[in-house]
Structures are given as structure tokens and as C-alpha cells.
C-alpha atoms as a PDB file:
ATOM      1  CA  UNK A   1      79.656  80.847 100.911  1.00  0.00           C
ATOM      2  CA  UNK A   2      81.052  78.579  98.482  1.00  0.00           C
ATOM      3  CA  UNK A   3      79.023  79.299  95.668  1.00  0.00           C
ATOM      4  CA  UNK A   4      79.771  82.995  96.318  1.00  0.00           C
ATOM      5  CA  UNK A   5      82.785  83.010  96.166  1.00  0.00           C
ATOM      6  CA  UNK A   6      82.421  80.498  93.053  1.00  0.00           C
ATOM      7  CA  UNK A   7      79.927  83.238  91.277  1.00  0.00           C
ATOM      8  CA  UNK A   8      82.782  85.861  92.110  1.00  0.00           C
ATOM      9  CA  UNK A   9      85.277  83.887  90.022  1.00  0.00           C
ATOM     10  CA  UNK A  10      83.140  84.054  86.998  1.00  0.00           C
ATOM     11  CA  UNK A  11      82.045  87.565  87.727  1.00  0.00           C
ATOM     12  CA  UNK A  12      78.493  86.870  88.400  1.00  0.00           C
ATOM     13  CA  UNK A  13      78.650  89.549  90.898  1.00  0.00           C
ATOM     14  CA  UNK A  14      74.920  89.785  91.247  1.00  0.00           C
ATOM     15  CA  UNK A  15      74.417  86.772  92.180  1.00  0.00           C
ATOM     16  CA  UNK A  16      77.614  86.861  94.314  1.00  0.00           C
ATOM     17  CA  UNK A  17      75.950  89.380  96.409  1.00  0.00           C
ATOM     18  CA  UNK A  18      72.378  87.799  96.595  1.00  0.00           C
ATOM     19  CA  UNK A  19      74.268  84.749  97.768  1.00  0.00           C
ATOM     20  CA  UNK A  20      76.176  86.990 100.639  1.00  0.00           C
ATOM     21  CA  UNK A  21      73.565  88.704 101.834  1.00  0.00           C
ATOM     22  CA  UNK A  22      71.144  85.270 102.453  1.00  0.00           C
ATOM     23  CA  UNK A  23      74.368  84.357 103.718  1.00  0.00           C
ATOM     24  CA  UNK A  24      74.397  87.681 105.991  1.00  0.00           C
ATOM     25  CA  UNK A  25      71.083  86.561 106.699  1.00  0.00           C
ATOM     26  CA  UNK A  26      71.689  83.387 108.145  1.00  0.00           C
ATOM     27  CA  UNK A  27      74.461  84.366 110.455  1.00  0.00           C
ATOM     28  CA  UNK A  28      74.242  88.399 111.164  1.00  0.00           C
ATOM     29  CA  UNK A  29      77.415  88.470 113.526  1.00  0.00           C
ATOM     30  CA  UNK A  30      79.935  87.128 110.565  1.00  0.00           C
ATOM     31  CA  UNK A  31      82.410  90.579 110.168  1.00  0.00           C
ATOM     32  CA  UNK A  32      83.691  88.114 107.225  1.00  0.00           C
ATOM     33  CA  UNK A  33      80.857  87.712 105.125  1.00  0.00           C
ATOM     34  CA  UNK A  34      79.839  92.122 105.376  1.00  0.00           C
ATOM     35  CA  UNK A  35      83.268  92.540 104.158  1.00  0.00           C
ATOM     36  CA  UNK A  36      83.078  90.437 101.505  1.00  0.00           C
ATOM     37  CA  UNK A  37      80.132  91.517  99.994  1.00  0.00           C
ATOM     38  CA  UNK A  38      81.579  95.162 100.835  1.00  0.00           C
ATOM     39  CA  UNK A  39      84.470  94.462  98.328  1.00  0.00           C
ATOM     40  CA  UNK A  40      81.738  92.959  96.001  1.00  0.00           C
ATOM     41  CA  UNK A  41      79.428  95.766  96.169  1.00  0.00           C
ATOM     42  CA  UNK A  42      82.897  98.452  95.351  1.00  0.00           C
ATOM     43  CA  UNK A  43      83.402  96.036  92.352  1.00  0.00           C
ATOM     44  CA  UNK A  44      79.787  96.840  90.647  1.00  0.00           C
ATOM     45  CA  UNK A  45      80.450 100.284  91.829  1.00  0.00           C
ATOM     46  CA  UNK A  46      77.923 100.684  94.774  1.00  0.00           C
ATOM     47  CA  UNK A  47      79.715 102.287  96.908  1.00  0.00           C
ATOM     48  CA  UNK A  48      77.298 103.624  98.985  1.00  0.00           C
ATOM     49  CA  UNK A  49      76.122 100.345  99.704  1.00  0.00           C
ATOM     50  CA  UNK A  50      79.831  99.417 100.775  1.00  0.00           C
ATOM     51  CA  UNK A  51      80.241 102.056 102.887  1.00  0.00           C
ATOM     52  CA  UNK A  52      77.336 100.444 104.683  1.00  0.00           C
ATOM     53  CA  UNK A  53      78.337  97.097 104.873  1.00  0.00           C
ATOM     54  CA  UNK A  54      82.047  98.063 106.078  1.00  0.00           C
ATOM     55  CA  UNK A  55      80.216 100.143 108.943  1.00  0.00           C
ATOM     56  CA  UNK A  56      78.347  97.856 110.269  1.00  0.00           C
ATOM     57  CA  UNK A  57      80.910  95.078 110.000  1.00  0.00           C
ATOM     58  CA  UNK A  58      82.851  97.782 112.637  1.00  0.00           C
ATOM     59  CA  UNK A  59      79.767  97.671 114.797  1.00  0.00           C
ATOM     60  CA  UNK A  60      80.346  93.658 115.402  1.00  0.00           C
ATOM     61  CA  UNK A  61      82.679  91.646 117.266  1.00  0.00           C
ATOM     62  CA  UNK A  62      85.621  90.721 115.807  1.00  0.00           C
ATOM     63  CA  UNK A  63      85.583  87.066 117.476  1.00  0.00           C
ATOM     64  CA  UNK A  64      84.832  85.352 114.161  1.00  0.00           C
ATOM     65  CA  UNK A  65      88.399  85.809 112.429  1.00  0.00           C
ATOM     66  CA  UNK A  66      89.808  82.613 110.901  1.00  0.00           C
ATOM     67  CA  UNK A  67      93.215  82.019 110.053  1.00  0.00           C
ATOM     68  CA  UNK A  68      94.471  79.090 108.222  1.00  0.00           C
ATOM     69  CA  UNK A  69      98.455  78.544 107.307  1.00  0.00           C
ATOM     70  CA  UNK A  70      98.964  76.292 104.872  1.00  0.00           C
ATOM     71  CA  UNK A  71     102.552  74.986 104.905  1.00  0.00           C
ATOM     72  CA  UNK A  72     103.869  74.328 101.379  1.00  0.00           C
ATOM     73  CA  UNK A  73     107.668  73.868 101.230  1.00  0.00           C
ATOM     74  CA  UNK A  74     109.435  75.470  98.813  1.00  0.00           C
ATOM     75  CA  UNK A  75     111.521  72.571  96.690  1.00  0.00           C
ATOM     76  CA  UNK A  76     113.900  75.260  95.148  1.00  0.00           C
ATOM     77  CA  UNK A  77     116.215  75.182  97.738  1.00  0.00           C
ATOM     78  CA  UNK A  78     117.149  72.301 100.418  1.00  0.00           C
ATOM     79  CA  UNK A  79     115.413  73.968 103.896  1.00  0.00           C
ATOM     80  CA  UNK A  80     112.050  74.558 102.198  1.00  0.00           C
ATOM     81  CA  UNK A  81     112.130  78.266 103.234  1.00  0.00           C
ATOM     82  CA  UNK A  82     110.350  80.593 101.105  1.00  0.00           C
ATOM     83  CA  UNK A  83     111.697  84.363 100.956  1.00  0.00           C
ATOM     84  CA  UNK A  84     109.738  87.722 101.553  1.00  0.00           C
ATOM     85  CA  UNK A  85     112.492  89.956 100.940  1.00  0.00           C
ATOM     86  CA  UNK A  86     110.792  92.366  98.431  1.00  0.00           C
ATOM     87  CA  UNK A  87     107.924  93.232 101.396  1.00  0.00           C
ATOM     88  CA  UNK A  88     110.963  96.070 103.009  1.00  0.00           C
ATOM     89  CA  UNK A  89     110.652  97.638  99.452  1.00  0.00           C
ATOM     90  CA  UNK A  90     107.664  97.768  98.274  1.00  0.00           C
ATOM     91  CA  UNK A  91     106.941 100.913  99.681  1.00  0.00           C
ATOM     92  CA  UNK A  92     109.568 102.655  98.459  1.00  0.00           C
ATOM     93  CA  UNK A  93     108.622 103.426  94.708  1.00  0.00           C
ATOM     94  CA  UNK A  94     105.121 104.978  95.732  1.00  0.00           C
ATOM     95  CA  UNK A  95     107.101 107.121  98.234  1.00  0.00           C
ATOM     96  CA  UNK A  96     109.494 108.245  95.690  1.00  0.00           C
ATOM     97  CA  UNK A  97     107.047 108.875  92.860  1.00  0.00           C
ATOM     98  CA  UNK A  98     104.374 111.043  95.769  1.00  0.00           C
ATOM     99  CA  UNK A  99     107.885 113.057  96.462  1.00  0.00           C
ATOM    100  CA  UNK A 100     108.202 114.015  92.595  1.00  0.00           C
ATOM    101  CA  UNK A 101     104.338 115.126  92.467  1.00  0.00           C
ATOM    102  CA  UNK A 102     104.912 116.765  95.714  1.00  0.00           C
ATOM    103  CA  UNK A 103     108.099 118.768  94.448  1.00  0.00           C
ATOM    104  CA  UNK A 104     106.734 119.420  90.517  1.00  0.00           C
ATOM    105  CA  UNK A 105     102.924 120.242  92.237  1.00  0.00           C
ATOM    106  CA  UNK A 106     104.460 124.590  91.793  1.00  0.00           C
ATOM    107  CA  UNK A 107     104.658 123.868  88.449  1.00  0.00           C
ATOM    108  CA  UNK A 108     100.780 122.204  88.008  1.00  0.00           C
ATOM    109  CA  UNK A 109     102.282 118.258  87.773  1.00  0.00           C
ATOM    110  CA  UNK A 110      99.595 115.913  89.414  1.00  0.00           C
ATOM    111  CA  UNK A 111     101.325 112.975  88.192  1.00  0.00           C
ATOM    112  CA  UNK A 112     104.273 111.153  86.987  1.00  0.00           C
ATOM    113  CA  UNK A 113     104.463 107.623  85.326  1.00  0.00           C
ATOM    114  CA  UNK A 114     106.813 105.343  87.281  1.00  0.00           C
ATOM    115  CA  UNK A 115     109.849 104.577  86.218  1.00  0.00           C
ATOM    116  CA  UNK A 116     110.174 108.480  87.194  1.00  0.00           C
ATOM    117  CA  UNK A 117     113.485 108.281  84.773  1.00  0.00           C
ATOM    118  CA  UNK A 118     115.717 111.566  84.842  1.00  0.00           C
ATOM    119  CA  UNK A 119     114.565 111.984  80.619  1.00  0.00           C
ATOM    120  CA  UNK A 120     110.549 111.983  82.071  1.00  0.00           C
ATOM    121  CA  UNK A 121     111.176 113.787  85.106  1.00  0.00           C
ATOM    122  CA  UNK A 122     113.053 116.357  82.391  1.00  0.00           C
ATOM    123  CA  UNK A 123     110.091 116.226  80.141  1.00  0.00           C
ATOM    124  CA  UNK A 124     107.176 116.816  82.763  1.00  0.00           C
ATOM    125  CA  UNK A 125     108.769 119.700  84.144  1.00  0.00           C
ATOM    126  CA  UNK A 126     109.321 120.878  80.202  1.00  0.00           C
ATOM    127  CA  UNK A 127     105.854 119.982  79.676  1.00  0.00           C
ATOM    128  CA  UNK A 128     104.659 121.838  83.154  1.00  0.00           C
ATOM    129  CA  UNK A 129     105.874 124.569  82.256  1.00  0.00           C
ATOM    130  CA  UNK A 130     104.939 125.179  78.960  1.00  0.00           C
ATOM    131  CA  UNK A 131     101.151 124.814  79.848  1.00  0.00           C
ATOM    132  CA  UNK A 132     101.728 127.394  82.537  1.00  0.00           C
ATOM    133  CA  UNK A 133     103.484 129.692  79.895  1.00  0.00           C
ATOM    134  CA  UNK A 134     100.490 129.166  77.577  1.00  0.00           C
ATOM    135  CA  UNK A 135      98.082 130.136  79.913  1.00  0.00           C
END
């Protein structure tokens, strides 16, 4: 799987894939190895052929999962700690934005560029509405 995922980093998706599915080949029960060449197979846009791959990796056993932590203190501060305190927000701009389309959708608005600013909210409704009055 190496060289896969080596061919992946230079975009050699073709030859990503063929190296996968020998891969898939050699070792049938590997959920790890469908996925991957899933995700490879949406990048080259065969998506039919991902849909295939994900559904049979949901037909095995998920017994093959590997996890590996690799601990890498931090040397910006004296404990070593790393933070994750953006992961509570990162939800909340998507949420906010799928409100505004959600609230502008009576006036034909499908979507709003982020930062959602009170001057572009302003302008999309403007904009919304004189589409709807040309029409």
C-alpha cells in the first residue's frame, strides 16, 4: 500500500487505484484498503464505482481498524499540551450561513458567501428581490 499511497501524492491516481485493487486482491476482508480506493475513485470522478467500493466495505467486518497515536509534545508551552479549542466552533459558521439560505430561500437566495456581513446579507436580499421583480 505504500506505493499507493505514494502514486496518490503525485496524483497518479490510475495507478493509485490499480495498486489498491491488487492490493484488494490480496487481502479481500481489508474495510481500509475499499475505502481508500473509494475516496480515490470520487477523486477521478467515478462515482459509481465508489458507491461500490463503500458498499461492500459495509458488508465486511470491521475487525481490521488500526489506530496509531503518535505523541509529539508541543514545545510552545512548558506541559507539552496541545489545544483543540476551535473543534466546539467549527460548526457554528455552516449553521449560521444554512440559517441565512434558509430565511432568504422566499425570496429565491440559494446561497450566501461567508462572512454573511450585514452589507452582503443587505445586498442579496436587494439583489433577490430585484430578480423576482424582473421576472
Amino acid at each position: 500500500m505504500d506505493e499507493a499511497y505514494q502514486a496518490l501524492r503525485l496524483r497518479d491516481y490510475g495507478r493509485a487505484i490499480s495498486l489498491m485493487q491488487r492490493a484488494i486482491e490480496a487481502s479481500p476482508q481489508r474495510i481500509s484498503i475499499r475505502k481508500d480506493l473509494a475516496y480515490t475513485l470520487l477523486k477521478t470522478g467515478e462515482t459509481l464505482a465508489a458507491r461500490d467500493q463503500f458498499r461492500e466495505a459495509m458488508k465486511l467486518d470491521s475487525n481490521d481498524v488500526e489506530a496509531a497515536l503518535e505523541g509529539v509534545p508541543c514545545k510552545t508551552n512548558p506541559l507539552g499540551v496541545k489545544g483543540i479549542g476551535e473543534s466546539g466552533t467549527i460548526g457554528a459558521p455552516p449553521a449560521v450561513i444554512n440559517a441565512l439560505i434558509d430565511a432568504l430561500a422566499p425570496l429565491g437566495v440559494d446561497a450566501i458567501d461567508m462572512p454573511a456581513t450585514p452589507l452582503r446579507v443587505w445586498e442579496t436580499i436587494r439583489k433577490a428581490k430585484g430578480k423576482s421583480a424582473a421576472a
